[in-house]
N, C-alpha and C. Protein backbone atom coordinates (compact mmCIF):
# COMPACT_ATOMS: atom_id res chain seq x y z
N UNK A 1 300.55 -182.37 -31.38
CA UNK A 1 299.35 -181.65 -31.06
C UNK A 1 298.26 -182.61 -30.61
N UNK A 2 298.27 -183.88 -31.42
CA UNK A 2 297.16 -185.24 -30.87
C UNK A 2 297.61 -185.45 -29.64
N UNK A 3 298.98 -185.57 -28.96
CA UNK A 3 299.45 -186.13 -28.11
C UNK A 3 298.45 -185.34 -27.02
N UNK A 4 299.13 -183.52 -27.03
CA UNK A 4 298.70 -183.15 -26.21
C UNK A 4 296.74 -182.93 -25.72
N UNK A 5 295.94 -183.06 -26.82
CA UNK A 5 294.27 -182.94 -26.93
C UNK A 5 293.97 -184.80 -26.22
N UNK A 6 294.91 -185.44 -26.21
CA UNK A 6 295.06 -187.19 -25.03
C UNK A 6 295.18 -186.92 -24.20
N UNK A 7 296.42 -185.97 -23.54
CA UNK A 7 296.69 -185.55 -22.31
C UNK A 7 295.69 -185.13 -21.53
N UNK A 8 294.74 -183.71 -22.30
CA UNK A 8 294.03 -183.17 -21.72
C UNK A 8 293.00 -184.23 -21.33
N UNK A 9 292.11 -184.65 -21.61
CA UNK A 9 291.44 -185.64 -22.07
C UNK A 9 291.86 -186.77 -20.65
N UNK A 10 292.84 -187.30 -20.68
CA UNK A 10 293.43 -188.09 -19.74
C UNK A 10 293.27 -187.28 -18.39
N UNK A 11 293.46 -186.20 -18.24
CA UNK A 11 293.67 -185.65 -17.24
C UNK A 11 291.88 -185.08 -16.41
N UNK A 12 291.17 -185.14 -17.34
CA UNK A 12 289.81 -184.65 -16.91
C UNK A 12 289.33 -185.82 -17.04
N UNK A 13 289.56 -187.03 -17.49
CA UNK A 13 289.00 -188.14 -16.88
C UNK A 13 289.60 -189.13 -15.80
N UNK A 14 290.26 -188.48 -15.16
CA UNK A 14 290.49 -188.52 -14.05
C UNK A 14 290.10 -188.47 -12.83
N UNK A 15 289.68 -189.85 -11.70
CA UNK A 15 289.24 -188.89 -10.43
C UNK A 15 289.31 -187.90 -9.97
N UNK A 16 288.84 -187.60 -9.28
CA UNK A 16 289.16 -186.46 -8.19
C UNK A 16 289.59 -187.10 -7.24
N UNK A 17 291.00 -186.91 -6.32
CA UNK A 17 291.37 -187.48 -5.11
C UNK A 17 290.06 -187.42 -4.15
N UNK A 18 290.17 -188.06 -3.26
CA UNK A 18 288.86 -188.24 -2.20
C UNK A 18 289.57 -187.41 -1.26
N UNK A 19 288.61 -186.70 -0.65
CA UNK A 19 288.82 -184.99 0.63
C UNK A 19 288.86 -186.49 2.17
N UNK A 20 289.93 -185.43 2.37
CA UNK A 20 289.89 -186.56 3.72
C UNK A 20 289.01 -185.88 5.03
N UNK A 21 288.86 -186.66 5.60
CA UNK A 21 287.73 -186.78 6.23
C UNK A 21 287.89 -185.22 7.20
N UNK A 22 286.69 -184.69 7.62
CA UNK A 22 286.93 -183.56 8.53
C UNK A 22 287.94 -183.59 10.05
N UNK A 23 288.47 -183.05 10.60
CA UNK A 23 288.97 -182.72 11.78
C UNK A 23 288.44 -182.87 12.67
N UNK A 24 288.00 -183.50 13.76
CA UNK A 24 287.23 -182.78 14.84
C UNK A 24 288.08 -182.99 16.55
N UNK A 25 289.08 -183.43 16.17
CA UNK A 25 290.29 -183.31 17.19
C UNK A 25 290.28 -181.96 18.00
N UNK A 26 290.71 -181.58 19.38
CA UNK A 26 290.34 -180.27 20.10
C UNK A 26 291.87 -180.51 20.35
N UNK A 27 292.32 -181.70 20.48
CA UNK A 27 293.85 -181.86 21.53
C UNK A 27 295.27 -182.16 19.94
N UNK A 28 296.18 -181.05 20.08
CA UNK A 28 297.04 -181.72 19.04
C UNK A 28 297.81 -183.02 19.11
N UNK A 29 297.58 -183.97 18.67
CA UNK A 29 297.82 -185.16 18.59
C UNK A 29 299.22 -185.50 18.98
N UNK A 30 299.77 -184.65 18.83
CA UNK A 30 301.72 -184.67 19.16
C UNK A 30 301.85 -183.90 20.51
N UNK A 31 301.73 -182.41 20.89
CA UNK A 31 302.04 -182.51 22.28
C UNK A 31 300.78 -181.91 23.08
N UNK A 32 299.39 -182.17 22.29
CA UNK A 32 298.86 -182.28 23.62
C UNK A 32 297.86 -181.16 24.04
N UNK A 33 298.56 -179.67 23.05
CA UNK A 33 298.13 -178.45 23.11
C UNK A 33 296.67 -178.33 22.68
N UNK A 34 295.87 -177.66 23.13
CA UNK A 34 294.09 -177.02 22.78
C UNK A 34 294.70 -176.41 21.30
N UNK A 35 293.62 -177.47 20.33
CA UNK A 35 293.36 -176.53 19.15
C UNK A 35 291.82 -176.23 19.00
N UNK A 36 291.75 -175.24 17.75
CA UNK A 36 290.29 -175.45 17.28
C UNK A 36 290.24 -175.33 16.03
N UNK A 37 289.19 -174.62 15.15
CA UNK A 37 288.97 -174.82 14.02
C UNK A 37 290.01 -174.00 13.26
N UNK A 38 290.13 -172.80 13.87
CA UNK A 38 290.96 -171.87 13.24
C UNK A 38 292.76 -172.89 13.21
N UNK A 39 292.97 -173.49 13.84
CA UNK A 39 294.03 -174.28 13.54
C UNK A 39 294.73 -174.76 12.13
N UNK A 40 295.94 -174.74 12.32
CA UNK A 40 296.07 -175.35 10.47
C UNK A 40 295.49 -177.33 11.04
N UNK A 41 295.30 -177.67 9.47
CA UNK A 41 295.34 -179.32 9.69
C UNK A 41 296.56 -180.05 9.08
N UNK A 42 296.50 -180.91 9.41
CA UNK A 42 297.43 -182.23 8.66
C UNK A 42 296.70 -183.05 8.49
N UNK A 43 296.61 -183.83 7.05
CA UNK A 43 295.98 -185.27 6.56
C UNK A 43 296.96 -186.21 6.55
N UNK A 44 296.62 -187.27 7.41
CA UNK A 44 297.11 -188.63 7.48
C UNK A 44 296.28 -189.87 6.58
N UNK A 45 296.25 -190.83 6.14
CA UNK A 45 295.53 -191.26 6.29
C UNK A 45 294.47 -191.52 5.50
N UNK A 46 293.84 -190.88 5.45
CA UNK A 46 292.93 -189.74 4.80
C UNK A 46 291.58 -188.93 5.68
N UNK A 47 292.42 -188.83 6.64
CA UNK A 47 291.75 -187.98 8.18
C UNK A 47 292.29 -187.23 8.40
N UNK A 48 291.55 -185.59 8.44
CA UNK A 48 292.51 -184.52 8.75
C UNK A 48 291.98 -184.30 10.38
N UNK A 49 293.59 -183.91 11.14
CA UNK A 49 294.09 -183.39 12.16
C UNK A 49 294.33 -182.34 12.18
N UNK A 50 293.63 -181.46 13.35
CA UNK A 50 294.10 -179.89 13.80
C UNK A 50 295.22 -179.88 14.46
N UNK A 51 295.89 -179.07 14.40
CA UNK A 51 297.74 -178.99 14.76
C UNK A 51 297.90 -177.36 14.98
N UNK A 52 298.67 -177.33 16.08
CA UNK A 52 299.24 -176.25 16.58
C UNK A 52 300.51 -175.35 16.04
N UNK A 53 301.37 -176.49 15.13
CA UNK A 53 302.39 -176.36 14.55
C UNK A 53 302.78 -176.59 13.42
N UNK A 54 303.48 -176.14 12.66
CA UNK A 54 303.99 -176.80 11.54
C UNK A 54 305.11 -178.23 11.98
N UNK A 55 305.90 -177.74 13.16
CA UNK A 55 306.82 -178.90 13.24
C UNK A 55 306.05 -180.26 13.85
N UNK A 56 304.37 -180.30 14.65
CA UNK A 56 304.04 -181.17 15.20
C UNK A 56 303.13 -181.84 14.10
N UNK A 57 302.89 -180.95 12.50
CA UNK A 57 302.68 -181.75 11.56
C UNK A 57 303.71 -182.33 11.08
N UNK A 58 304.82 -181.84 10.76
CA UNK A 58 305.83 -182.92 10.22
C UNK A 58 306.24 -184.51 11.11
N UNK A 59 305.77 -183.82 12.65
CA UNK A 59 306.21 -185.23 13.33
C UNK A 59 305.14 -185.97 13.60
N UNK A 60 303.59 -185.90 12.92
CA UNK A 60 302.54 -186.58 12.90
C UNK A 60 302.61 -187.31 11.62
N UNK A 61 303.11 -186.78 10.16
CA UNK A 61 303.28 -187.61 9.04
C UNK A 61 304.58 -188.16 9.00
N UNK A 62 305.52 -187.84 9.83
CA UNK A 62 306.40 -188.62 9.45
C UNK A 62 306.36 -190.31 10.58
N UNK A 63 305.51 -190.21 11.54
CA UNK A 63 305.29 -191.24 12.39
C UNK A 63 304.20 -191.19 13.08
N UNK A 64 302.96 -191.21 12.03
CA UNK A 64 301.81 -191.35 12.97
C UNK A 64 301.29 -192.45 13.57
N UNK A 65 301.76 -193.60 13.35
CA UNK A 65 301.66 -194.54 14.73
C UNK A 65 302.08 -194.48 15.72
N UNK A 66 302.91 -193.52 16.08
CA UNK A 66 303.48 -193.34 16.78
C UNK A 66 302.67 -192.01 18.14
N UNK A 67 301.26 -191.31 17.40
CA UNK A 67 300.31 -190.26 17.79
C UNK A 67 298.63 -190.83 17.63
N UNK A 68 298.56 -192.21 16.82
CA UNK A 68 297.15 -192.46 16.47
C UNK A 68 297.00 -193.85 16.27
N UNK A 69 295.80 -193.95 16.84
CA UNK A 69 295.54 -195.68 16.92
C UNK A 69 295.48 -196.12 15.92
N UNK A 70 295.71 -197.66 15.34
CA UNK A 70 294.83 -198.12 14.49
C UNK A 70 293.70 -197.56 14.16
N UNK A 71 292.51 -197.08 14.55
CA UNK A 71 291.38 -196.37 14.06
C UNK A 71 291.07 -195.14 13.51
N UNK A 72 292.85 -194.52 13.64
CA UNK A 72 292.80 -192.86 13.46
C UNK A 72 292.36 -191.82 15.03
N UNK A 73 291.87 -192.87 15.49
CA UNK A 73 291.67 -191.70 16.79
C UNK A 73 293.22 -191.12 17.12
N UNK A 74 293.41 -189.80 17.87
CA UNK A 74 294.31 -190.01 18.51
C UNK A 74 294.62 -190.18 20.09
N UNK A 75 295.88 -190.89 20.21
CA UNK A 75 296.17 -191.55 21.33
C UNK A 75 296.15 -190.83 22.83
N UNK A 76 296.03 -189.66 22.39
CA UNK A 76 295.88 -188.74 23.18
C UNK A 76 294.17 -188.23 23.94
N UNK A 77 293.34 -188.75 22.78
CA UNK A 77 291.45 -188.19 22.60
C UNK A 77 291.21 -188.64 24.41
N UNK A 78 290.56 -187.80 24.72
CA UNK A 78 289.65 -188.70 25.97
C UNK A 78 288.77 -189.49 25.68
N UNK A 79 289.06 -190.26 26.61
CA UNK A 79 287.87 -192.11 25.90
C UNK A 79 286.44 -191.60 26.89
N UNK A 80 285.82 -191.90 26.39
CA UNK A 80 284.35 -191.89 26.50
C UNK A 80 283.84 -192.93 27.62
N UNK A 81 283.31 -192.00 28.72
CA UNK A 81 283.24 -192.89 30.39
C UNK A 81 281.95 -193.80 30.12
């Protein structure tokens, strides 16, 4: 019964994971498609991405270097003239 009144205890002194950062991607990072807010996201990182798909989230976490720079942008964003 001590064990479990530690547990609890352990468990509420606990962080809170940190919210990853907002979305503001328009282009899905994998093929390319117009999203918007209503979109589901995917967190990489700890930067969430708007996604068109469930399968173009699985192929953004399973190889997102492969969709996003070093900086998290993605490779896809229009660069700024």
């Amino acid at each position: 019964m001590l064990s479990n009144a530690f547990l609890t205890l352990a468990l509420l002194a606990a962080p809170a994971a940190e919210k990853a950062k907002p979305a503001t991607n328009t282009k899905d990072p994998v093929c390319n498609m117009t999203v918007d807010a209503k979109s589901m996201t995917a967190e990489v990182r700890g930067q969430a991405y708007r996604m068109c798909s469930k399968h173009c989230v699985e192929s953004l976490q399973k190889d997102p270097d492969k969709y996003l720079n070093k900086d998290g942008t993605p490779k896809n964003a229009a660069k700024a003239k």
